[in-house]
N, C-alpha and C. Protein backbone atom coordinates (compact mmCIF):
# COMPACT_ATOMS: atom_id res chain seq x y z
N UNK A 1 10.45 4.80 21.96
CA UNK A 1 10.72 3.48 21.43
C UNK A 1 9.89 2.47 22.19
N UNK A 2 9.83 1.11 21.69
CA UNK A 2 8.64 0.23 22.02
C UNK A 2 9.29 -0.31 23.68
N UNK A 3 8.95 -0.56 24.52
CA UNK A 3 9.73 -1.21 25.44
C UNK A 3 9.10 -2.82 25.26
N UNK A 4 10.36 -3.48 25.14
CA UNK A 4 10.51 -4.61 24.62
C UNK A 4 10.04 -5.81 24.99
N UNK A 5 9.51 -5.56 26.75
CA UNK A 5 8.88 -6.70 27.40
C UNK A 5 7.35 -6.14 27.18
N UNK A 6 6.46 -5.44 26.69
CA UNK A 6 5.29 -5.53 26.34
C UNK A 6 4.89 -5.67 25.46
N UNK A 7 5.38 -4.89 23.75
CA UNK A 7 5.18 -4.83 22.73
C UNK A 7 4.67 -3.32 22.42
N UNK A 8 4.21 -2.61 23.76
CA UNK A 8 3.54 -1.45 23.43
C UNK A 8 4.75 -0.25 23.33
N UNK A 9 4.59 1.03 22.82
CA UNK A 9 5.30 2.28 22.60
C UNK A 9 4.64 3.09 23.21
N UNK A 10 5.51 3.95 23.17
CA UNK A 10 5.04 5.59 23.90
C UNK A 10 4.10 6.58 22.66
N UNK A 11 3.74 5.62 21.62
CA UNK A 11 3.01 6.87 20.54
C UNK A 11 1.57 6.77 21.14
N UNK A 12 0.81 7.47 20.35
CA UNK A 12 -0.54 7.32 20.74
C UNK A 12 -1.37 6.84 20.02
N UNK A 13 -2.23 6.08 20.63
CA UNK A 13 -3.32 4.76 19.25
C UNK A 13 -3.67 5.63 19.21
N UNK A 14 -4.28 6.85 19.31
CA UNK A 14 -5.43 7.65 18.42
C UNK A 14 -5.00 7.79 17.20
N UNK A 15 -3.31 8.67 17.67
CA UNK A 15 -2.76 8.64 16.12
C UNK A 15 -2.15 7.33 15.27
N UNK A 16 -2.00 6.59 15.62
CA UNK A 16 -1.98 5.03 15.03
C UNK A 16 -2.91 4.83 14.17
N UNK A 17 -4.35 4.81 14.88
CA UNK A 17 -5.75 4.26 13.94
C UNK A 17 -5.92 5.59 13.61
N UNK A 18 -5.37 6.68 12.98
CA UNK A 18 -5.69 7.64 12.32
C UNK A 18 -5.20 7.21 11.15
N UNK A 19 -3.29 7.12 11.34
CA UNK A 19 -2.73 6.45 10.09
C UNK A 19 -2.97 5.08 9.38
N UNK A 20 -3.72 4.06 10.20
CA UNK A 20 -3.84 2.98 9.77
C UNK A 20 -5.23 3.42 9.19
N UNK A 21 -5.99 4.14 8.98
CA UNK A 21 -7.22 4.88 8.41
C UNK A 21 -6.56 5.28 7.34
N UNK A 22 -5.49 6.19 7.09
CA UNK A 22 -5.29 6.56 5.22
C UNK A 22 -4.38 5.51 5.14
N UNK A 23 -3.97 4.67 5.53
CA UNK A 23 -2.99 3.29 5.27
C UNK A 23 -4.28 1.85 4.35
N UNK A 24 -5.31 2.22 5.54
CA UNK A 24 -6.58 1.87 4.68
C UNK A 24 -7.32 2.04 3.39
N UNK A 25 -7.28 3.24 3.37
CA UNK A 25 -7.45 4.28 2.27
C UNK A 25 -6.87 4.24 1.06
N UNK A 26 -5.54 4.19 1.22
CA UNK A 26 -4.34 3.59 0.00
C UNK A 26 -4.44 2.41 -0.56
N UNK A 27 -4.78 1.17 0.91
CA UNK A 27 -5.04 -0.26 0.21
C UNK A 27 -6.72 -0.55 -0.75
N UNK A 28 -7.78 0.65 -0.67
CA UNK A 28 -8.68 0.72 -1.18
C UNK A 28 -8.50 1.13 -2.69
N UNK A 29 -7.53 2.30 -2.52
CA UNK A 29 -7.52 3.09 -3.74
C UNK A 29 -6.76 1.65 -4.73
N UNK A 30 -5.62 0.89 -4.35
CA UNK A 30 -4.45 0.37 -5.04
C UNK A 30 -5.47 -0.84 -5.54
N UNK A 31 -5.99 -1.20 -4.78
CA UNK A 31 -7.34 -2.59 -5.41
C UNK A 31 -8.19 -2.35 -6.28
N UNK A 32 -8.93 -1.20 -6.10
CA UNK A 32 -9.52 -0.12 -7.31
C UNK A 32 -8.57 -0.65 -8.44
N UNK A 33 -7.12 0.15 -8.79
CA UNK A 33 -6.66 0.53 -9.78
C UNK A 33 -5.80 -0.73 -9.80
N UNK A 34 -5.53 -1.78 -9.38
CA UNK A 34 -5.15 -3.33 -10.29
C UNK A 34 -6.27 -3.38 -10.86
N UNK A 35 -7.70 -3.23 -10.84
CA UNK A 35 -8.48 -3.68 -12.23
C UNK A 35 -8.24 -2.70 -13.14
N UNK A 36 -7.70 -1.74 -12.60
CA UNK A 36 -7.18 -0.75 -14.63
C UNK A 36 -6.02 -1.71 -14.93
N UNK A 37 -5.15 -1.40 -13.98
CA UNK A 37 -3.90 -1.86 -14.09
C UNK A 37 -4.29 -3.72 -14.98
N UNK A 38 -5.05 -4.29 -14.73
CA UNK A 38 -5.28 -5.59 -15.35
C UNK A 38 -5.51 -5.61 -16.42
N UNK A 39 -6.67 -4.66 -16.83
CA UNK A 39 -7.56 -4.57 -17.89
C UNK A 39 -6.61 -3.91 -19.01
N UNK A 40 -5.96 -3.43 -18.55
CA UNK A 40 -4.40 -3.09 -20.04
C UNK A 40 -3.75 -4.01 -19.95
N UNK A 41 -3.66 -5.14 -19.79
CA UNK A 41 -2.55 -5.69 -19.64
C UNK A 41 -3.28 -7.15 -20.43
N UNK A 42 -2.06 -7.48 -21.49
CA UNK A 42 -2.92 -9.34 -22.23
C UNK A 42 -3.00 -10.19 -20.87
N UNK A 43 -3.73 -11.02 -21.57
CA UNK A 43 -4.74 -11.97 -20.79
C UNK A 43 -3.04 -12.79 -19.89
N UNK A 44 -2.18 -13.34 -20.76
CA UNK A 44 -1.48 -13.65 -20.14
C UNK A 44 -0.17 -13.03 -19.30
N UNK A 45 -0.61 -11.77 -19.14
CA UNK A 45 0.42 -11.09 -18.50
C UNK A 45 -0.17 -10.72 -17.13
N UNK A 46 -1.36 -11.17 -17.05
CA UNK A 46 -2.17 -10.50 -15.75
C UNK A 46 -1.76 -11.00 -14.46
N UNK A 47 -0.66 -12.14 -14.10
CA UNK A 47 -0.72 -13.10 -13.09
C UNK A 47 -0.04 -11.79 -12.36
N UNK A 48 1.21 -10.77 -12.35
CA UNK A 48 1.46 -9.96 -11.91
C UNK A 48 0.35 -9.12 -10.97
N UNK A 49 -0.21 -8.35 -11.62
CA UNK A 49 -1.62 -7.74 -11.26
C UNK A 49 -2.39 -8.54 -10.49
N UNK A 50 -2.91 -9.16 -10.69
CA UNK A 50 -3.52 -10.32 -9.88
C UNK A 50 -3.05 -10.40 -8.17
N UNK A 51 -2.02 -10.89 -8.87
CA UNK A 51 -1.04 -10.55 -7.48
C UNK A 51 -0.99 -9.99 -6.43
N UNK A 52 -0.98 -8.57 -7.11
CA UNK A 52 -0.54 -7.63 -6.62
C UNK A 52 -1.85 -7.25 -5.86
N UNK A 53 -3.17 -7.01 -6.71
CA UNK A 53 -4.39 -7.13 -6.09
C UNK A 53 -4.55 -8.29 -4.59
N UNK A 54 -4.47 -9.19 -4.99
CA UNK A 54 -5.00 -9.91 -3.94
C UNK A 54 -3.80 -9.55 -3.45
N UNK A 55 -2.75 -9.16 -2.43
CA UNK A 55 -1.91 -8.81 -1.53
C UNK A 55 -2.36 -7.59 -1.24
N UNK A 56 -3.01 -6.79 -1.66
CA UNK A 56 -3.75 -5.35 -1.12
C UNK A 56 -5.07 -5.70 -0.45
N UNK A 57 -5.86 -6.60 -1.27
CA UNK A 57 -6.76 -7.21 -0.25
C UNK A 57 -6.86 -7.42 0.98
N UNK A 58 -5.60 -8.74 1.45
CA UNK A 58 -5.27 -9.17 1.88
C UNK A 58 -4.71 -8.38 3.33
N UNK A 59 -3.69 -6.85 2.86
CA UNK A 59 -3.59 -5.95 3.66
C UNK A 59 -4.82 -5.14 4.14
N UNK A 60 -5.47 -4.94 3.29
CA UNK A 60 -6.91 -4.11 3.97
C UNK A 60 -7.33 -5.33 4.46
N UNK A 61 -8.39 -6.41 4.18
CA UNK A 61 -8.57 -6.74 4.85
C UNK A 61 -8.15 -7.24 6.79
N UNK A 62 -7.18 -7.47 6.80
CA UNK A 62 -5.97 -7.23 8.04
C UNK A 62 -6.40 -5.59 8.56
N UNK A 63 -6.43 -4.66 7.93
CA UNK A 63 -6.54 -3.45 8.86
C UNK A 63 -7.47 -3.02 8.99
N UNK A 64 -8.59 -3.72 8.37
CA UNK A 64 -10.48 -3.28 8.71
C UNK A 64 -10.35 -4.08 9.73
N UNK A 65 -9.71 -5.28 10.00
CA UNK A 65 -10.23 -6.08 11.53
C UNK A 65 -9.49 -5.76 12.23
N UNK A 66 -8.61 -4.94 12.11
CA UNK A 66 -7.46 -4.71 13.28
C UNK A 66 -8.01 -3.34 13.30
N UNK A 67 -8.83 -2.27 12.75
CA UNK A 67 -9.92 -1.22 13.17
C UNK A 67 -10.73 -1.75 14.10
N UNK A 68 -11.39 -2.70 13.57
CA UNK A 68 -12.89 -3.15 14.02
C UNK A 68 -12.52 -3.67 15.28
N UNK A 69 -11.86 -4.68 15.58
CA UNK A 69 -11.06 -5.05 16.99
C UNK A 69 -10.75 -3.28 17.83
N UNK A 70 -10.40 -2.77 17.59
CA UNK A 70 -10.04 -1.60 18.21
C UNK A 70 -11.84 -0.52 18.35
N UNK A 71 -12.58 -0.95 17.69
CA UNK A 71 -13.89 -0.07 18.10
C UNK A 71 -13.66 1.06 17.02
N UNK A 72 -13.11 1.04 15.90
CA UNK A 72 -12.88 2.36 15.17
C UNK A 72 -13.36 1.83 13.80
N UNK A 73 -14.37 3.29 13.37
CA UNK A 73 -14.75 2.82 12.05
C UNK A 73 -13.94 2.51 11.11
N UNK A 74 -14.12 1.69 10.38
CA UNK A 74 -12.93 1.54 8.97
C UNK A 74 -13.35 2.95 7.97
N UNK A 75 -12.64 3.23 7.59
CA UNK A 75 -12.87 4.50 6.19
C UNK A 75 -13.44 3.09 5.03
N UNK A 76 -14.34 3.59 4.16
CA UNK A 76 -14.73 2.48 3.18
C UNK A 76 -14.15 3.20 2.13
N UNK A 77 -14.35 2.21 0.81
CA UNK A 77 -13.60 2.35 -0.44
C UNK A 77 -14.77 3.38 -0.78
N UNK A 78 -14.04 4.17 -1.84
CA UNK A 78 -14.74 5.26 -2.81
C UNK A 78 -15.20 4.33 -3.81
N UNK A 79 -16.07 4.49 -4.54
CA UNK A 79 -16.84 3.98 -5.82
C UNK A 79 -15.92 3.59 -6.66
N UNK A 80 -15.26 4.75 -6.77
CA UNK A 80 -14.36 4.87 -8.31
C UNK A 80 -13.06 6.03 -7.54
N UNK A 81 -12.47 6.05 -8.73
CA UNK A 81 -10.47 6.87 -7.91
C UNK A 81 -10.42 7.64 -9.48
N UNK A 82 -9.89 8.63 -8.95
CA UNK A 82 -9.37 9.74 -10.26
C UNK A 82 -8.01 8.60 -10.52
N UNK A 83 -7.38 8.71 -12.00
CA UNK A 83 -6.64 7.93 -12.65
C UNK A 83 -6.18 9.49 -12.66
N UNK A 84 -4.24 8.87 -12.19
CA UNK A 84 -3.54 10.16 -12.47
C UNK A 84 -3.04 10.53 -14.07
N UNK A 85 -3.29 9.97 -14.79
CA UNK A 85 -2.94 9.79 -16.09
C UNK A 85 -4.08 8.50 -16.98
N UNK A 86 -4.10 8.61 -18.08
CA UNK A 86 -4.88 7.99 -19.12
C UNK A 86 -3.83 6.19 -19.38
N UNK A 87 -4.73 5.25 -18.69
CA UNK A 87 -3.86 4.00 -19.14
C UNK A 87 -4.28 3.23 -20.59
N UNK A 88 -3.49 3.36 -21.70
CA UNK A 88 -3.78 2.96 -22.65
C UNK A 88 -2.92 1.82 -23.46
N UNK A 89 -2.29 1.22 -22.12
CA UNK A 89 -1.35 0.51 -22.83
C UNK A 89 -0.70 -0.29 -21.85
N UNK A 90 0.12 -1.45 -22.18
CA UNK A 90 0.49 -2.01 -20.98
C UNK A 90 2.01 -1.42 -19.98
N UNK A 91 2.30 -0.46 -20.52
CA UNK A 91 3.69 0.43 -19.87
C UNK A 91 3.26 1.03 -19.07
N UNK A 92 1.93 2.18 -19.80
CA UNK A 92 0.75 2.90 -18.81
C UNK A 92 0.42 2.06 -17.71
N UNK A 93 0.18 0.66 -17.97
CA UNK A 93 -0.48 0.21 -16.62
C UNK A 93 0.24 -0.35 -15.28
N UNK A 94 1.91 -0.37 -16.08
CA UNK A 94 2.69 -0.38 -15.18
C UNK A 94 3.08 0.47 -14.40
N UNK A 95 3.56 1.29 -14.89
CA UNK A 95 3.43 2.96 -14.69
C UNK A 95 2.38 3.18 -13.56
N UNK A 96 0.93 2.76 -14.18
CA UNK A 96 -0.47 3.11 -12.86
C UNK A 96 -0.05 2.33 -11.39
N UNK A 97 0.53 0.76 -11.52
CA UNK A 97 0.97 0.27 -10.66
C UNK A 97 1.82 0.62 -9.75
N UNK A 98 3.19 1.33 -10.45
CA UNK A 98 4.09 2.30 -9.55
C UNK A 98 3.78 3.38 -9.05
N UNK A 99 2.51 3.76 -9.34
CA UNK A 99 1.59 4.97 -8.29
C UNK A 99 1.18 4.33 -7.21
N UNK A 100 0.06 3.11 -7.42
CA UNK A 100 -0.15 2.65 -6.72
C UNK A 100 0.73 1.79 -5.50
N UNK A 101 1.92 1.09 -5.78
CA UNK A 101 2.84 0.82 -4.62
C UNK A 101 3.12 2.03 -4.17
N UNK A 102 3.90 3.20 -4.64
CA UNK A 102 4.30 4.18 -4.20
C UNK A 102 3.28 4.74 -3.27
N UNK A 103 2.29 4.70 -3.14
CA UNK A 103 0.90 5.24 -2.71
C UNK A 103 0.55 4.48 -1.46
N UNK A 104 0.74 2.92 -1.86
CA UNK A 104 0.79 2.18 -0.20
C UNK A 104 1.58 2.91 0.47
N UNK A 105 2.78 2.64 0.05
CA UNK A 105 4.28 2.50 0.30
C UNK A 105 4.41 3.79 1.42
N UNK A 106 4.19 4.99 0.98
CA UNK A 106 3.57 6.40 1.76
C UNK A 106 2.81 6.30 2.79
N UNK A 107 1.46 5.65 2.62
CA UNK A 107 1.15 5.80 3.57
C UNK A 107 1.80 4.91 5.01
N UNK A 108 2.23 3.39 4.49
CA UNK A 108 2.59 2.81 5.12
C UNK A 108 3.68 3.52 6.13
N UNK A 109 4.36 4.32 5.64
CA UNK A 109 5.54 4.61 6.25
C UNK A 109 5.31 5.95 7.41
N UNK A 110 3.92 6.38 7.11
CA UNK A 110 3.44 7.05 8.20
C UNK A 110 2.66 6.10 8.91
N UNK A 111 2.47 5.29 9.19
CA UNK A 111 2.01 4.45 9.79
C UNK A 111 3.19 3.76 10.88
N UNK A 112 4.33 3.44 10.47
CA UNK A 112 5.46 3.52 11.28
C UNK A 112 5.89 4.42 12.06
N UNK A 113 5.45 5.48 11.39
CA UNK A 113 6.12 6.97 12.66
C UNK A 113 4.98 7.16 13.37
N UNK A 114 3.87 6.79 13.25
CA UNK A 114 3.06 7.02 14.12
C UNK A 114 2.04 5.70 15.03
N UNK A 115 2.91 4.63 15.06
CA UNK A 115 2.48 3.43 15.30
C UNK A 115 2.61 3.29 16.97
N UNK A 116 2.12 3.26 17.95
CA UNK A 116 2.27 3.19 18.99
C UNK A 116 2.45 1.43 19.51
N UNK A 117 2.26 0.54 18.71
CA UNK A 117 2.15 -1.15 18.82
C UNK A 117 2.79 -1.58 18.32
N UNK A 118 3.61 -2.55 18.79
CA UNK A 118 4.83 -3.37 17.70
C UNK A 118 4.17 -4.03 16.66
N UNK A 119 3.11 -4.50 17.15
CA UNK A 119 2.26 -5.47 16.21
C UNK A 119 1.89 -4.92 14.80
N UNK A 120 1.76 -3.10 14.86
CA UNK A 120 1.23 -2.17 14.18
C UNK A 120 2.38 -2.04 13.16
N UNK A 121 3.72 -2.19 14.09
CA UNK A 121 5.29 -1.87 13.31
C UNK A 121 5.04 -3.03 12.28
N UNK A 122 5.24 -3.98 12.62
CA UNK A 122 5.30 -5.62 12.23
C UNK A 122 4.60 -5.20 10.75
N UNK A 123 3.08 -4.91 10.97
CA UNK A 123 2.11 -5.00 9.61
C UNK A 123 2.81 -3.82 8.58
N UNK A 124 3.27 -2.63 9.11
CA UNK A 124 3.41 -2.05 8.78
C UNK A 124 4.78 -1.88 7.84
N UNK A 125 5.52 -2.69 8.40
CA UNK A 125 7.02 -3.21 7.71
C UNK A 125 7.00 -3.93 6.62
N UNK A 126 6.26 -5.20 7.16
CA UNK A 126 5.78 -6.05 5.75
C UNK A 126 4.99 -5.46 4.82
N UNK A 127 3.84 -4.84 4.81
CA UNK A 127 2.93 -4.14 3.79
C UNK A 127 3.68 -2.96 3.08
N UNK A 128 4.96 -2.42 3.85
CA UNK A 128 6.26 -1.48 3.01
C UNK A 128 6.72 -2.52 1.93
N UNK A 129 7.41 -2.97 2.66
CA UNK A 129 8.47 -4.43 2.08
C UNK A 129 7.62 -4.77 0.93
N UNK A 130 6.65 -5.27 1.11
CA UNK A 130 5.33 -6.03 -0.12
C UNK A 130 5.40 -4.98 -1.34
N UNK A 131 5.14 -3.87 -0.90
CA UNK A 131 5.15 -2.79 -2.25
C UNK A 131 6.31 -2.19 -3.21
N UNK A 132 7.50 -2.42 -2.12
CA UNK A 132 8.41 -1.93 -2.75
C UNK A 132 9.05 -3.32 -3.54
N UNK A 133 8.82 -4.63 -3.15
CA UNK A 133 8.73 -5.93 -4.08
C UNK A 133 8.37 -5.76 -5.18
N UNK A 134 7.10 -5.27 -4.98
CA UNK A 134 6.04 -5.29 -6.13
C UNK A 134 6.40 -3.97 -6.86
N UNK A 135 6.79 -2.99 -6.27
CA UNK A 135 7.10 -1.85 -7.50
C UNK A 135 8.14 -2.11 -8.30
N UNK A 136 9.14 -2.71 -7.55
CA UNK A 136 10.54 -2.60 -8.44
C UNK A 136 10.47 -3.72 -9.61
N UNK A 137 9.28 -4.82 -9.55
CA UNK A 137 8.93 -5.74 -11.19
C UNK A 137 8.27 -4.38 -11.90
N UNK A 138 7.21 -3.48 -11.07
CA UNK A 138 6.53 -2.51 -12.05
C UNK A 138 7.26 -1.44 -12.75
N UNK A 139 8.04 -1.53 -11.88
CA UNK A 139 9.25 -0.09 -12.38
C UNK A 139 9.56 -0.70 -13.91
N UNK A 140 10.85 -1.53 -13.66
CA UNK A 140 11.23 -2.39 -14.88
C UNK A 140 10.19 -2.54 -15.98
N UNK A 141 9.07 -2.92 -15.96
CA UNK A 141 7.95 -3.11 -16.48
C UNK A 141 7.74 -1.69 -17.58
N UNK A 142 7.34 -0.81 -16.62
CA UNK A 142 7.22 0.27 -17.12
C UNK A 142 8.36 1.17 -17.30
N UNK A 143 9.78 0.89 -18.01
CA UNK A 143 10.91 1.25 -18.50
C UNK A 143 11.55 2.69 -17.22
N UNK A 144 11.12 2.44 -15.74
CA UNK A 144 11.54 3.66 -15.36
C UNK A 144 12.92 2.97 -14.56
N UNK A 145 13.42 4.43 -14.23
CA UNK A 145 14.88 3.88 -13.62
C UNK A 145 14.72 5.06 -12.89
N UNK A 146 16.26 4.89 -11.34
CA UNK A 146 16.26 3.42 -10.88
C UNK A 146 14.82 2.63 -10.55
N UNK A 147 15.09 1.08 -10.51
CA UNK A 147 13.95 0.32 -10.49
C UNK A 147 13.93 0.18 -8.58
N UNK A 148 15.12 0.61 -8.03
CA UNK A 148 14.40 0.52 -6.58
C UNK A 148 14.91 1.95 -5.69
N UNK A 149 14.16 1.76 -5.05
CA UNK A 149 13.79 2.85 -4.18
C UNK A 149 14.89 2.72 -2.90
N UNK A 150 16.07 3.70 -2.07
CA UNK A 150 16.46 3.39 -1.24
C UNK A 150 15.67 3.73 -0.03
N UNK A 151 14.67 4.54 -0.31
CA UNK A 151 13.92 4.96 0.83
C UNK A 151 12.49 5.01 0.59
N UNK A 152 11.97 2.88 0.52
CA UNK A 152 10.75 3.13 -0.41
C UNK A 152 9.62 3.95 0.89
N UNK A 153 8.75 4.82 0.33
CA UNK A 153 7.82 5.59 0.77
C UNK A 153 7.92 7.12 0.87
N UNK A 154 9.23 7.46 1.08
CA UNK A 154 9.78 8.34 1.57
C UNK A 154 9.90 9.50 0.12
N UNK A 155 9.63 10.80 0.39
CA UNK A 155 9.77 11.57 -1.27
C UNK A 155 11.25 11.28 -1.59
N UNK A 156 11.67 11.40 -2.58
CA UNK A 156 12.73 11.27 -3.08
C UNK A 156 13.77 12.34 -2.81
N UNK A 157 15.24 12.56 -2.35
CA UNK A 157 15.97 13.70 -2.04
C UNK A 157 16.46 13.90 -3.05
């Protein structure tokens, strides 16, 4: 556990900026796929998406400089992301969205078990919190139930 007058833990940054590397990875893939996720969706329904994009930004950006501050390469975005399914519609693209939180949401939560920095906990809590916000409008969206998660990141028991 963190001892409370430094901020630091007993984990190890190697494995920290390992997980904050596919925590990276996830916020690459999820920015990718809000422009599917947009591009199904009418012009005036996009403010969601939008959203949701720039708050993934927003998180990668935050963990390429909190790499780069640390001396560790950032992992860069892939070109393009396999689509786990065909989005042809705006349910589909909600649907793509609840991959994509679910997909932060994962990695984020290994990022907590393996966070050696409170500071690391901190980002890592909120960028959970942020997705599972944002999934449970996508859930609804895309007619799935339940719309929230009691253990967002975590596989389902």
């Amino acid at each position: 556990m963190a001892d409370e007058g430094t901020g630091e833990g007993t984990g190890d940054l190697a494995a920290e900026n390992d997980a904050l590397g596919l925590a990276l990875a996830a916020e690459h893939a999820a920015v990718w796929g809000y422009g599917v996720v947009g591009a199904a969706l009418a012009a005036g329904d996009r403010g969601a998406a939008t959203g949701a994009e720039a708050a993934h930004r927003d998180v990668r950006d935050s963990v390429i400089t909190l790499l780069a501050q640390r001396s560790v390469e950032p992992p860069g975005a892939e070109g393009a992301y396999a689509l786990p399914f065909p989005v042809l519609s705006p349910v589909d693209a909600a649907a793509l969205a609840v991959v994509l939180e679910d997909g932060t949401a994962a990695a984020w939560v290994r990022v907590l078990d393996q966070a050696a920095e409170r500071s690391t906990r901190q980002l890592a809590v909120e960028a959970l919190a942020g997705a599972e916000v944002r999934a449970v409008g996508w859930r609804a969206a895309a007619g799935q139930t339940p719309v929230t998660s009691a253990l967002p990141g975590l596989p389902p028991q």
